[in-house]
Protein backbone atom coordinates (compact mmCIF):
# COMPACT_ATOMS: atom_id res chain seq x y z
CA UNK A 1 4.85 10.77 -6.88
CA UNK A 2 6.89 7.86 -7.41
CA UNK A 3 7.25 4.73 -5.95
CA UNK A 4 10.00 2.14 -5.41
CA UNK A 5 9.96 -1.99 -3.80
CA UNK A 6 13.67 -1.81 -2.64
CA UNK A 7 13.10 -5.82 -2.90
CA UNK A 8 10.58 -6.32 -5.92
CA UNK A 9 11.20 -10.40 -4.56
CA UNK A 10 11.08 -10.45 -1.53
CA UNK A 11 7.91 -6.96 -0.84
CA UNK A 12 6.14 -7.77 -4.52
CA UNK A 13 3.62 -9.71 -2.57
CA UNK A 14 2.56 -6.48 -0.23
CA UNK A 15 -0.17 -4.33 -1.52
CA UNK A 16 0.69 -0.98 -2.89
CA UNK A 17 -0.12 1.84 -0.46
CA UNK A 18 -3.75 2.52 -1.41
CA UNK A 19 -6.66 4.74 -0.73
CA UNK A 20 -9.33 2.45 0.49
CA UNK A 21 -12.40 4.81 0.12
CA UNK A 22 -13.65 6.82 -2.99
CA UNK A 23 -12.81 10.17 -0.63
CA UNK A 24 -10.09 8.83 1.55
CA UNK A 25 -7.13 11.23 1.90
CA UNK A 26 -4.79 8.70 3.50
CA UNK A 27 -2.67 5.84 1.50
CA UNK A 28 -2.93 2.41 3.71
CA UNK A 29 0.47 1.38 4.45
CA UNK A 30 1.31 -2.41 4.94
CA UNK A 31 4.08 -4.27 7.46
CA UNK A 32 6.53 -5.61 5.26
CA UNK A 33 7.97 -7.91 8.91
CA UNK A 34 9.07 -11.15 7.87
CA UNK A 35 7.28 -12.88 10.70
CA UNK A 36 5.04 -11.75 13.60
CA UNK A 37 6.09 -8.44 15.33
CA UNK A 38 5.32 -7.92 18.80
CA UNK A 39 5.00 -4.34 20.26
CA UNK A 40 4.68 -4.99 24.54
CA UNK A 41 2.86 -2.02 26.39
CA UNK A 42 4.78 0.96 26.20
CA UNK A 43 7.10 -0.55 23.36
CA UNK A 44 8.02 1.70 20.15
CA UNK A 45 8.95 -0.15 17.47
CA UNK A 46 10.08 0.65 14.03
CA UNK A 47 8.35 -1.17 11.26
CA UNK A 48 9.45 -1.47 7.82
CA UNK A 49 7.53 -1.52 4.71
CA UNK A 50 9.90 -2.40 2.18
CA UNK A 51 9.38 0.88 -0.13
CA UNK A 52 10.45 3.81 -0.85
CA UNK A 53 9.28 7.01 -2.25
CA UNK A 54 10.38 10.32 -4.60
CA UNK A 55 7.94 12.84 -3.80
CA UNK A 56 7.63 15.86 -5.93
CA UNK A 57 9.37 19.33 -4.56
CA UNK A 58 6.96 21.61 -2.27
CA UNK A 59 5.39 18.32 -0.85
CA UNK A 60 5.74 15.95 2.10
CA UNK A 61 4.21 12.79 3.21
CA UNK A 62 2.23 13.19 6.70
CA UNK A 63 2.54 9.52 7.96
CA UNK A 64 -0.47 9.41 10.48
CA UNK A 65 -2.34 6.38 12.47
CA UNK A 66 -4.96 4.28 11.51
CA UNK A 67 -7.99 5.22 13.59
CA UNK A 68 -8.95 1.74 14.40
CA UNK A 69 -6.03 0.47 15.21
CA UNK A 70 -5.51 3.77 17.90
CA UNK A 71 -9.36 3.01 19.28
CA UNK A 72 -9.36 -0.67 19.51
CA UNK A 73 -6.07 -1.10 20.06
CA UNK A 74 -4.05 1.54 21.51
CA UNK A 75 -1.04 0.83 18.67
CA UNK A 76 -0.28 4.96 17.49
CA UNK A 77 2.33 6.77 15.40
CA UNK A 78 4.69 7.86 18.02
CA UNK A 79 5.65 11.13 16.18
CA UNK A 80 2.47 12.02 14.70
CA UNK A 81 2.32 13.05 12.02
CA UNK A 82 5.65 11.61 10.93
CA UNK A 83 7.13 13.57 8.14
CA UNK A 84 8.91 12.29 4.46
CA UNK A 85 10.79 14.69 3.00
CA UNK A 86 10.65 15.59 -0.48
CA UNK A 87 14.31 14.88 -0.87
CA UNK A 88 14.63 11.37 0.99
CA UNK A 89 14.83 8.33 -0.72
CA UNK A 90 15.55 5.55 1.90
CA UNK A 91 12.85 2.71 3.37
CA UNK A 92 9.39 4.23 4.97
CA UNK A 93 9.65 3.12 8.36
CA UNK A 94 7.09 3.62 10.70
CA UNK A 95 7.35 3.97 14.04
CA UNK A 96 4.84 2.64 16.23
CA UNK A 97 3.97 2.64 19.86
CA UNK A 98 2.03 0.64 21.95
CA UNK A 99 -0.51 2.74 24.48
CA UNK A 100 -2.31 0.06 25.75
CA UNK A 101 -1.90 -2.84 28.38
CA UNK A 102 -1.89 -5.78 26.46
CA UNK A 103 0.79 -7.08 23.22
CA UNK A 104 -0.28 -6.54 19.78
CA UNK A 105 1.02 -8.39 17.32
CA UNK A 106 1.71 -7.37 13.66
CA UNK A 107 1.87 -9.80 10.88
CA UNK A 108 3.02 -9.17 7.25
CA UNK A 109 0.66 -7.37 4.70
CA UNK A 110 -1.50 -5.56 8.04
CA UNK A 111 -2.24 -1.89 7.55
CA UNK A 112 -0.17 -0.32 10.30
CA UNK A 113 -0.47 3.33 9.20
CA UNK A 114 -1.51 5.90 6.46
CA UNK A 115 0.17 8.58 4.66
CA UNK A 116 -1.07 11.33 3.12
CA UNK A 117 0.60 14.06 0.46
CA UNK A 118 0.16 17.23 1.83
CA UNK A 119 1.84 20.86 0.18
CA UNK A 120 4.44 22.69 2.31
CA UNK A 121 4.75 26.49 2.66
CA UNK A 122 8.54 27.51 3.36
CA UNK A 123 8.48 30.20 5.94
CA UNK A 124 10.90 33.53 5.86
CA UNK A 125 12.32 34.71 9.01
CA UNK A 126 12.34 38.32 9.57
CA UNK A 127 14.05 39.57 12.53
CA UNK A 128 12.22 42.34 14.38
CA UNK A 129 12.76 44.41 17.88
CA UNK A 130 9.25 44.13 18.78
CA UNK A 131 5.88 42.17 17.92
CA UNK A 132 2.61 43.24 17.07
CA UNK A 133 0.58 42.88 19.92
CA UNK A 134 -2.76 40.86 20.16
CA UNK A 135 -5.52 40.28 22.53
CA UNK A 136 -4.19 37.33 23.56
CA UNK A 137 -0.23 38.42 23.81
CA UNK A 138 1.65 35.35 25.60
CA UNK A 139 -0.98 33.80 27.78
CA UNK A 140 -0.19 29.84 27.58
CA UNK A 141 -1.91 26.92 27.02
CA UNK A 142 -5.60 26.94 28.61
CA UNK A 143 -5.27 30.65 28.53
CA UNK A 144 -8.72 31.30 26.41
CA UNK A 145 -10.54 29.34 28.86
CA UNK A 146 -11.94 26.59 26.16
């Protein structure tokens, strides 16, 4: 995978997504906001981090919340797990909501999310009259009783 500052003067002084554990599968990201950013209770907001990425064919990146940020704090991914293309090349945004009652405030250089590089199976679409029939058939959700 390759990786890009768009602004090598003005994001060189953000830390390169990184794995912060010896068995970590997510890559920290960091806020590249030029000052404090404030996300108000219910608030989405979409924060930059001044890269961008070329990720090799039959992958995406999943980006995904940082668990203590979501406990403590209440600040999520709002479509998680956010998904980079293999074929995009403009700024990793994240967007991030805020589920709790109170402001949080994000400064530059904060870990605001992970991402992780995860292989994608293409599915193929076959048309057909009728499906093959299982126990379950089309009960809906709570319909195994667990």
């Amino acid at each position: 995978m390759h990786f890009s500052w768009l602004d090598q003067d003005r994001n060189g002084d953000l830390p390169l997504p990184a794995y912060h554990s010896e068995h970590a599968s997510g890559m920290d990201i960091a806020a590249a906001v030029d000052g404090p950013l404030v996300i108000e209770p219910g608030e989405i907001k979409m924060v930059p981090t001044g890269f961008a990425v070329a990720i090799p064919g039959g992958y995406e990146l999943q980006v995904r919340p940082r668990s203590g940020l979501a406990i403590k704090h209440g600040i999520t991914v709002v479509n998680t797990p956010g998904t980079i293309d293999a074929d995009y090349r403009g700024e990793v945004k994240i967007g991030l909501v805020n589920l709790s009652r109170q402001p949080f405030t994000i400064r530059r250089g904060e870990r605001v999310a992970q991402m992780v590089l995860c292989p994608v199976s293409r599915a193929l679409l076959q048309v057909k009259a009728v499906l093959d029939r299982t126990e379950r058939q089309d009960g809906g959700f709570g319909h195994t009783g667990r």
